[in-house]
C-alpha atoms as a PDB file:
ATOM      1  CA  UNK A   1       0.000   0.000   0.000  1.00  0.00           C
ATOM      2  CA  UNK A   2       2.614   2.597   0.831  1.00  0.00           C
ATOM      3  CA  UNK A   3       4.581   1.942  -2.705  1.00  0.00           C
ATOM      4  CA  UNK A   4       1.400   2.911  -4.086  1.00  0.00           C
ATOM      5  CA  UNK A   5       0.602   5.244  -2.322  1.00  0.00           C
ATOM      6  CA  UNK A   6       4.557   6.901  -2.881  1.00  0.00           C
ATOM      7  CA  UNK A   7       3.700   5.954  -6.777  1.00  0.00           C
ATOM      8  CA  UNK A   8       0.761   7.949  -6.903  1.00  0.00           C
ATOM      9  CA  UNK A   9       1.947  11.094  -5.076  1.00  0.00           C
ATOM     10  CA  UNK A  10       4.973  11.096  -7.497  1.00  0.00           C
ATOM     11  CA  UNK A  11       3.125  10.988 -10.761  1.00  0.00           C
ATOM     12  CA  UNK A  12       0.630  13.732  -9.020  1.00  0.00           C
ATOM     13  CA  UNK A  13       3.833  15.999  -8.495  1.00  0.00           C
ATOM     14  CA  UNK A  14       5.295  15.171 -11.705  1.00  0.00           C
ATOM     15  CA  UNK A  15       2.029  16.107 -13.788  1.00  0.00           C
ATOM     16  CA  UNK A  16       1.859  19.301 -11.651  1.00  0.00           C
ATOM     17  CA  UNK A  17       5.691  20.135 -12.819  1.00  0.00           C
ATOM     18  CA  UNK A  18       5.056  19.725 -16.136  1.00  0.00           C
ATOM     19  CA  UNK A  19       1.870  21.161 -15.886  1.00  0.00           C
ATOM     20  CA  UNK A  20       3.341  24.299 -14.126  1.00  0.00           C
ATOM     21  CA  UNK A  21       6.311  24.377 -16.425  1.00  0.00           C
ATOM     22  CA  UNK A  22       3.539  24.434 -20.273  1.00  0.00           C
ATOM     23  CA  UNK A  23       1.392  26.989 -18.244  1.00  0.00           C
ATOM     24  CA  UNK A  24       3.792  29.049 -16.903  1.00  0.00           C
ATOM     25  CA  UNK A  25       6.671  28.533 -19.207  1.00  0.00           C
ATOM     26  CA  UNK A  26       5.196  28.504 -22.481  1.00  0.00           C
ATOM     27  CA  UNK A  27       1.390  29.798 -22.329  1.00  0.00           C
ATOM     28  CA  UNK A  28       1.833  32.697 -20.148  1.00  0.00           C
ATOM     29  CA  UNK A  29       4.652  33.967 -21.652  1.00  0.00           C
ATOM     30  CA  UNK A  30       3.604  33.726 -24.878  1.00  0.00           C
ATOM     31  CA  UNK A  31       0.154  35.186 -23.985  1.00  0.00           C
ATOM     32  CA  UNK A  32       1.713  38.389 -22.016  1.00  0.00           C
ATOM     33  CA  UNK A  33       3.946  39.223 -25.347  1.00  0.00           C
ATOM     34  CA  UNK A  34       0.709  38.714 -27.603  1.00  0.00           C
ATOM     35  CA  UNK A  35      -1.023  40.391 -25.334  1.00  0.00           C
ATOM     36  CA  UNK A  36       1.757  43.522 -25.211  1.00  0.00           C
ATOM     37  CA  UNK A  37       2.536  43.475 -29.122  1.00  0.00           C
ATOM     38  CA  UNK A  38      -1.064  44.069 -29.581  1.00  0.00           C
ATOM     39  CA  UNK A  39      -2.087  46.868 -27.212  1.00  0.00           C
ATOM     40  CA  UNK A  40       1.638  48.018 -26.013  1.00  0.00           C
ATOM     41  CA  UNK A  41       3.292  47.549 -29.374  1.00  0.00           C
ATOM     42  CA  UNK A  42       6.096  50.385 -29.240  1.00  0.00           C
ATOM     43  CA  UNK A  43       6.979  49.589 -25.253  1.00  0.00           C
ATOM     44  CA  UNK A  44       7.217  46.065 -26.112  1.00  0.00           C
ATOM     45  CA  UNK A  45       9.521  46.331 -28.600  1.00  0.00           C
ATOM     46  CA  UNK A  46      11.887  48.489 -26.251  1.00  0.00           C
ATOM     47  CA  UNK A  47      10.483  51.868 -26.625  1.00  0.00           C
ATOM     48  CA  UNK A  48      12.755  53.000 -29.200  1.00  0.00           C
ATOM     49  CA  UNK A  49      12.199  56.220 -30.819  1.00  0.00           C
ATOM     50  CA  UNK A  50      13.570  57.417 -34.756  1.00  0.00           C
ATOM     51  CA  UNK A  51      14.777  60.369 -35.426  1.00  0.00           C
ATOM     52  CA  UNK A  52      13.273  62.615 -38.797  1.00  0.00           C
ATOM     53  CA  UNK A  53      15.256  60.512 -41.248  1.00  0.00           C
ATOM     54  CA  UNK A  54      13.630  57.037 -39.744  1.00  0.00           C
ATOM     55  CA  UNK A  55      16.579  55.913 -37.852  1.00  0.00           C
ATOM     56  CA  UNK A  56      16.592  54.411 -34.854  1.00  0.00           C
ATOM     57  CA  UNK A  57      17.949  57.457 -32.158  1.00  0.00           C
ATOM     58  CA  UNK A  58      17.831  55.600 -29.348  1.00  0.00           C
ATOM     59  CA  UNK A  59      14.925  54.266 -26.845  1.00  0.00           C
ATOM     60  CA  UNK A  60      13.452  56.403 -24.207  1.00  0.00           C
ATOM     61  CA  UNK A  61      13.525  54.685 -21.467  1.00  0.00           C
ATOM     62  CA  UNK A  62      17.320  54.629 -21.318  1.00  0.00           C
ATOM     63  CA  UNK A  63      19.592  57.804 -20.984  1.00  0.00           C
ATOM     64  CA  UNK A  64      22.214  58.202 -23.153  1.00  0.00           C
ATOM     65  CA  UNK A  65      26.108  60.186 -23.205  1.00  0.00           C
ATOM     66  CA  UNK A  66      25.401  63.758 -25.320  1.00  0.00           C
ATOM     67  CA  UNK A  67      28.642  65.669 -25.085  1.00  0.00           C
ATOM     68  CA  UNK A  68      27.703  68.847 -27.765  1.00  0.00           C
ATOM     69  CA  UNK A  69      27.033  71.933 -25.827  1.00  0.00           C
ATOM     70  CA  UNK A  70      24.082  72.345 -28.385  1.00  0.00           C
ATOM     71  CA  UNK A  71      22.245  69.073 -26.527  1.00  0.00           C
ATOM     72  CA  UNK A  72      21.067  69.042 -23.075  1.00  0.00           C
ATOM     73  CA  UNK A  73      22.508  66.413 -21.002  1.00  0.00           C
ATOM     74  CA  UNK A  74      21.174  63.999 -18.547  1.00  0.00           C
ATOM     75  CA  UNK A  75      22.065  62.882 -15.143  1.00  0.00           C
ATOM     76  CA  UNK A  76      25.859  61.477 -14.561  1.00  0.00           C
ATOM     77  CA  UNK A  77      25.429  57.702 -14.570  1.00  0.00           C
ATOM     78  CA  UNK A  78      27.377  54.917 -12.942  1.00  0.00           C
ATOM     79  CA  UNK A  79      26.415  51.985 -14.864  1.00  0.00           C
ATOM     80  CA  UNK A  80      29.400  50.018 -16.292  1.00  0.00           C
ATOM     81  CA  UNK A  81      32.728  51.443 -16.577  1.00  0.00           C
ATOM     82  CA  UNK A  82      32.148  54.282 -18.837  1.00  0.00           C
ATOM     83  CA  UNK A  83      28.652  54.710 -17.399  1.00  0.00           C
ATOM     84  CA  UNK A  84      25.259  54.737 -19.561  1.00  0.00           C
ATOM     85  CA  UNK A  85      25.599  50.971 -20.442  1.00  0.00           C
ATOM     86  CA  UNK A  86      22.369  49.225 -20.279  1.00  0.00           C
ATOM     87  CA  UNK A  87      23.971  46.352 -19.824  1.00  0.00           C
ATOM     88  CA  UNK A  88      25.644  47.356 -16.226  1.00  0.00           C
ATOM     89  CA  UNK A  89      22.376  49.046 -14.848  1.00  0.00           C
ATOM     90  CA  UNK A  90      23.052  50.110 -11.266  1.00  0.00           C
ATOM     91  CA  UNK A  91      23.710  52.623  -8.863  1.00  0.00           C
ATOM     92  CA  UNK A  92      27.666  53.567  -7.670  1.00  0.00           C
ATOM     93  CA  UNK A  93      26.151  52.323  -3.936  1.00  0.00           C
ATOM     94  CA  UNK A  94      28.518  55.050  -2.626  1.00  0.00           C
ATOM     95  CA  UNK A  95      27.154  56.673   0.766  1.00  0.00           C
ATOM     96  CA  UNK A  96      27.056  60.103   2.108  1.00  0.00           C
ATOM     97  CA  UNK A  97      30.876  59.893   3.879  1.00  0.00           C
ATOM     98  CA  UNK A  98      32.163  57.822   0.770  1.00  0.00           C
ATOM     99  CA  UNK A  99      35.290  60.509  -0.372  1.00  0.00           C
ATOM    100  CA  UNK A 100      35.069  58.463  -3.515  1.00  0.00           C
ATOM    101  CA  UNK A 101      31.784  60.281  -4.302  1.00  0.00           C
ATOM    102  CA  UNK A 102      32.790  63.640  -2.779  1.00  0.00           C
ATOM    103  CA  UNK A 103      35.721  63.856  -5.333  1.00  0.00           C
ATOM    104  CA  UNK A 104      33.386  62.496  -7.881  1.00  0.00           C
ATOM    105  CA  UNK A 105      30.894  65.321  -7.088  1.00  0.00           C
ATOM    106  CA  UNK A 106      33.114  67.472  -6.940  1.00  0.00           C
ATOM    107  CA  UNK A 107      34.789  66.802 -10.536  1.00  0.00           C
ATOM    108  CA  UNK A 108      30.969  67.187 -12.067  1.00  0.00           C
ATOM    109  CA  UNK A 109      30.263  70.836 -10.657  1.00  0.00           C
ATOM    110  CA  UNK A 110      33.678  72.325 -12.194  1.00  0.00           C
ATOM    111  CA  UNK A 111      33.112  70.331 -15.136  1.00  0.00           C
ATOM    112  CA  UNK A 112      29.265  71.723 -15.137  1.00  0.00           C
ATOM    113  CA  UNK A 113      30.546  75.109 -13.874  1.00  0.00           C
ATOM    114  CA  UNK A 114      33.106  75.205 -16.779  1.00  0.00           C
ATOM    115  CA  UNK A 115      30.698  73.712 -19.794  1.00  0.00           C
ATOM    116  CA  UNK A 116      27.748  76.598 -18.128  1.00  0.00           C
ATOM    117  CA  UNK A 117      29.535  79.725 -17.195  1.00  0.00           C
ATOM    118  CA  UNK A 118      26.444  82.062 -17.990  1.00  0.00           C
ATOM    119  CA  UNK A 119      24.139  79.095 -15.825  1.00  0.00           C
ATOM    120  CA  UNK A 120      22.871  80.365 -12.308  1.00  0.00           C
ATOM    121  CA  UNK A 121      23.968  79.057  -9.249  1.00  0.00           C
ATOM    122  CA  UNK A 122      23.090  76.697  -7.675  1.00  0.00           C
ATOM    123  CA  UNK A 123      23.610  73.912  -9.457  1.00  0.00           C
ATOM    124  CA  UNK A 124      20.537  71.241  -9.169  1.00  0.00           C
ATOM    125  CA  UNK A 125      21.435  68.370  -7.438  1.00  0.00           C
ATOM    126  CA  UNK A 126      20.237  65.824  -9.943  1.00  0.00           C
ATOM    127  CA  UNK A 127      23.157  67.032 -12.658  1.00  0.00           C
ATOM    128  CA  UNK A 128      25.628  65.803  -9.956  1.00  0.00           C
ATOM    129  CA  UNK A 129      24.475  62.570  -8.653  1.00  0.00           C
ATOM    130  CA  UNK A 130      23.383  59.401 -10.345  1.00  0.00           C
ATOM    131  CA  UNK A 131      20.050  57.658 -10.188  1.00  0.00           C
ATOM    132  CA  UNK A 132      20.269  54.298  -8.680  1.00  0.00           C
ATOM    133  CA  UNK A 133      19.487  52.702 -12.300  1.00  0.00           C
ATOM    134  CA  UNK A 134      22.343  54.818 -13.846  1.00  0.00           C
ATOM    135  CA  UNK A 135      20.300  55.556 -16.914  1.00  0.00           C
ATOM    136  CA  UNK A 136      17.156  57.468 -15.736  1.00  0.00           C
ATOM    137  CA  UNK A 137      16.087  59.381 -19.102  1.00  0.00           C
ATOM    138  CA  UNK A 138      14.762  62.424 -17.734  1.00  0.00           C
ATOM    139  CA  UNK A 139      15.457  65.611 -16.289  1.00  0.00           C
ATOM    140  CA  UNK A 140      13.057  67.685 -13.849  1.00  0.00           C
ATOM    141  CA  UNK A 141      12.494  70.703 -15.254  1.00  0.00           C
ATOM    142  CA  UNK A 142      14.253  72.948 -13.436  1.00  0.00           C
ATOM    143  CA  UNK A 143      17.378  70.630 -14.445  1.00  0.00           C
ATOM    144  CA  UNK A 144      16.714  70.946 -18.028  1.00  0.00           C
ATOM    145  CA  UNK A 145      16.446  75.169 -17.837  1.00  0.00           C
ATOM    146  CA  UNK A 146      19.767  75.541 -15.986  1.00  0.00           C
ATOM    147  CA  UNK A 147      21.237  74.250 -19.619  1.00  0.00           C
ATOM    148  CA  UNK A 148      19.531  76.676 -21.743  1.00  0.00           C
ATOM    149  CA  UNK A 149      22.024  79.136 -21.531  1.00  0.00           C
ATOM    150  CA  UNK A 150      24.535  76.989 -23.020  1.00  0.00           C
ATOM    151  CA  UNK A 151      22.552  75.351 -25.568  1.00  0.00           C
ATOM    152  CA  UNK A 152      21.042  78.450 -27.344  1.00  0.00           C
ATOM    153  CA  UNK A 153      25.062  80.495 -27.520  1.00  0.00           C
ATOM    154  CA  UNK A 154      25.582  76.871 -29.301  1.00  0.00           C
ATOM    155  CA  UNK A 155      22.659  77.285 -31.372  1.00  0.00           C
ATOM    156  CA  UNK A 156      23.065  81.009 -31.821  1.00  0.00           C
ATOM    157  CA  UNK A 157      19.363  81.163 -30.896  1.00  0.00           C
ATOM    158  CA  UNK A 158      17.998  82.985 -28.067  1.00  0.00           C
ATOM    159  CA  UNK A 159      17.389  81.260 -24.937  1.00  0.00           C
ATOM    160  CA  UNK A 160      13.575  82.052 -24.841  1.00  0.00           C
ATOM    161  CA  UNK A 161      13.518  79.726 -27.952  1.00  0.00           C
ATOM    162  CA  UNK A 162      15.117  77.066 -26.223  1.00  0.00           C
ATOM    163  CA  UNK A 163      12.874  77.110 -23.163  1.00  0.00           C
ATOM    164  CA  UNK A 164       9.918  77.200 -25.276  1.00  0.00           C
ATOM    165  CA  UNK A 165      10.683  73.790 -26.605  1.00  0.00           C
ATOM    166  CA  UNK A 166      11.884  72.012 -23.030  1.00  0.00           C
ATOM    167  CA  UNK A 167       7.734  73.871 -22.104  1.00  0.00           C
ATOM    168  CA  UNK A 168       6.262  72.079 -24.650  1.00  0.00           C
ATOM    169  CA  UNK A 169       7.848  69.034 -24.093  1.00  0.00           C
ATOM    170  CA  UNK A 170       6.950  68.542 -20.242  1.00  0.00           C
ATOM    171  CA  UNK A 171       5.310  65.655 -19.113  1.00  0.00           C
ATOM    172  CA  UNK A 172       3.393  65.531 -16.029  1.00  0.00           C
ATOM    173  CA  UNK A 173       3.144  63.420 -12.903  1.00  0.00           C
ATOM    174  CA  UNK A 174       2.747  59.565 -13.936  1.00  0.00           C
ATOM    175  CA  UNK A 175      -0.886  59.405 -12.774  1.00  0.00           C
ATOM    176  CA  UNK A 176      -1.250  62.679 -11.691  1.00  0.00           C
ATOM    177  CA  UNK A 177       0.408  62.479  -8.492  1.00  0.00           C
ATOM    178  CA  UNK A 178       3.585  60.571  -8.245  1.00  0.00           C
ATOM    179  CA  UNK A 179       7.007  61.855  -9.466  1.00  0.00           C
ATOM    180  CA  UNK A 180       7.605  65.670 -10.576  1.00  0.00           C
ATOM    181  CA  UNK A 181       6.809  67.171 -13.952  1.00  0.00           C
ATOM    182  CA  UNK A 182      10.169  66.149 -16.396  1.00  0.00           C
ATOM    183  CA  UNK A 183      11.003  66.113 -19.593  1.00  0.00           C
ATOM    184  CA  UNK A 184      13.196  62.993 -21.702  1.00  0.00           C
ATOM    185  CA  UNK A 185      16.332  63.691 -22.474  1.00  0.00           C
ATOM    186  CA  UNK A 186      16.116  62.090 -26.076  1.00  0.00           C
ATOM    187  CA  UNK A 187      13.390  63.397 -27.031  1.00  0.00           C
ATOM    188  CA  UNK A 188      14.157  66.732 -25.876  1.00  0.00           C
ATOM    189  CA  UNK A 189      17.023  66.529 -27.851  1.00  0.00           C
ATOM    190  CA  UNK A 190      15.522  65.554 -31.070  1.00  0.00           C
ATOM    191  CA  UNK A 191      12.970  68.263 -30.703  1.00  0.00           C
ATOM    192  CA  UNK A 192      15.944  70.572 -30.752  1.00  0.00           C
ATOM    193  CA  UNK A 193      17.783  68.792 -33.853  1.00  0.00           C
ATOM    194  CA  UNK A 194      13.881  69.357 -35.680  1.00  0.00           C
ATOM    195  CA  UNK A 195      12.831  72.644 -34.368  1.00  0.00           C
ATOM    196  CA  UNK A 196      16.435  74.712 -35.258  1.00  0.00           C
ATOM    197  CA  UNK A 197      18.362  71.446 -37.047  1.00  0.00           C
ATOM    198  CA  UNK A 198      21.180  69.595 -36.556  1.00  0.00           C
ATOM    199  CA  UNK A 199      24.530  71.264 -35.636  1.00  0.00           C
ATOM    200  CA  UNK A 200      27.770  70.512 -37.390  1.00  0.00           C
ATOM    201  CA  UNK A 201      29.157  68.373 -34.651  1.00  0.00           C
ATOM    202  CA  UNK A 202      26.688  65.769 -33.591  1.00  0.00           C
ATOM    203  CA  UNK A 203      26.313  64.510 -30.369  1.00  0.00           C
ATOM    204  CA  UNK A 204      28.157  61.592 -29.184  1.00  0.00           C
ATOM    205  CA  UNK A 205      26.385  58.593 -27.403  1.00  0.00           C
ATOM    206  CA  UNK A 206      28.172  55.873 -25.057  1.00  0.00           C
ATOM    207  CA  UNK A 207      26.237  52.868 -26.182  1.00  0.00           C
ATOM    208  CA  UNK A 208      27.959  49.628 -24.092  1.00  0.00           C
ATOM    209  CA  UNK A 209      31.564  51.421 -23.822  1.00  0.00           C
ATOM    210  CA  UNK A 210      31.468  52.581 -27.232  1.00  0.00           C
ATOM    211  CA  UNK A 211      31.569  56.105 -28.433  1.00  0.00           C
ATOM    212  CA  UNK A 212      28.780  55.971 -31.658  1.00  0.00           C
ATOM    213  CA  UNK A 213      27.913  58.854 -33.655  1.00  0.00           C
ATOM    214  CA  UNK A 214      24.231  59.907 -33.564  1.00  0.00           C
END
């Protein structure tokens, strides 16, 4: 009776496995991504966005390196070695005492201070530290205007123009109440290249520890 019993309660919990593993392994999955293609079709395929010739930019849910003064820049980031690889997404888990972070801190302000002389003071905090992802694709408002300045002497436009495009790019508080009103980086960026058009030396992305051009 008991090696029955045992036989039965192992081909119970072996049907269950395999049960599990087609439900959960295979039909789920496959459900959720026709499910996402259908309804979510740009998210699912990674959020990327194109530029006004149809190629790929970039997605815009992760930040990317833009060195030209004419592009607005987004947070520092400390994921991989060269920071901004998707691959490496993390924070630099450096606390408040760490003198690793101080110095690093420190290095972004006179690099900031240096690449922004006409920029007020002071400096918002979220151009200096890194979010704990290390590619967060916005910027709050207020960090996007302290770069106007610099942008528009690149341009050779007048600031007002450039604030006019970071206004009508805001987006609001993710339903309403959580979060501050931001704007993305990318996109930000390729409103700029179609409002006044692309400048003669094009931003540079770190994409995996690679410098591409855009």
């Amino acid at each position: 009776m008991r090696n029955i019993s045992l036989t039965k309660e192992l081909t119970v919990t072996l049907l269950f496995a395999v049960f599990s593993m087609v439900v959960l392994g295979i039909f789920y999955p496959f459900c959720m991504n026709a499910v996402s293609g259908l309804f979510f079709h740009s998210q699912a395929q990674g959020s990327f966005i194109a530029n006004e010739n149809g190629h790929v930019a970039g997605s815009t849910l992760i930040a990317q390196r833009f060195v030209n003064p004419a592009y607005f820049q987004p947070r520092p980031s400390a994921a991989g070695d060269y920071g901004y690889d998707a691959a490496s997404s993390g924070g630099s888990n450096l606390g408040p005492t760490s003198e690793k972070l101080r110095r690093r801190i420190i290095g972004e302000i006179e690099r900031l201070q240096k690449e922004n002389p006409e920029a007020p003071l002071p400096i918002p905090a979220e151009l200096v530290t890194t979010s704990a992802s290390g590619l967060d694709p916005h910027l709050t408002i207020p960090g996007a205007l302290w770069q106007v300045q610099r942008i528009a002497k690149a341009r050779g436009i007048s600031p007002d123009r450039v604030k006019a495009v970071v206004l009508a790019n805001e987006e609001g508080r993710t339903l309403w109440v959580l979060g501050e009103p931001r704007v993305n980086v990318l996109l930000l960026n390729l409103a700029l290249d179609s409002q006044f058009g692309k400048t003669q030396q094009h931003a540079i992305m770190m994409l995996n520890g690679r410098h591409d051009n855009e």
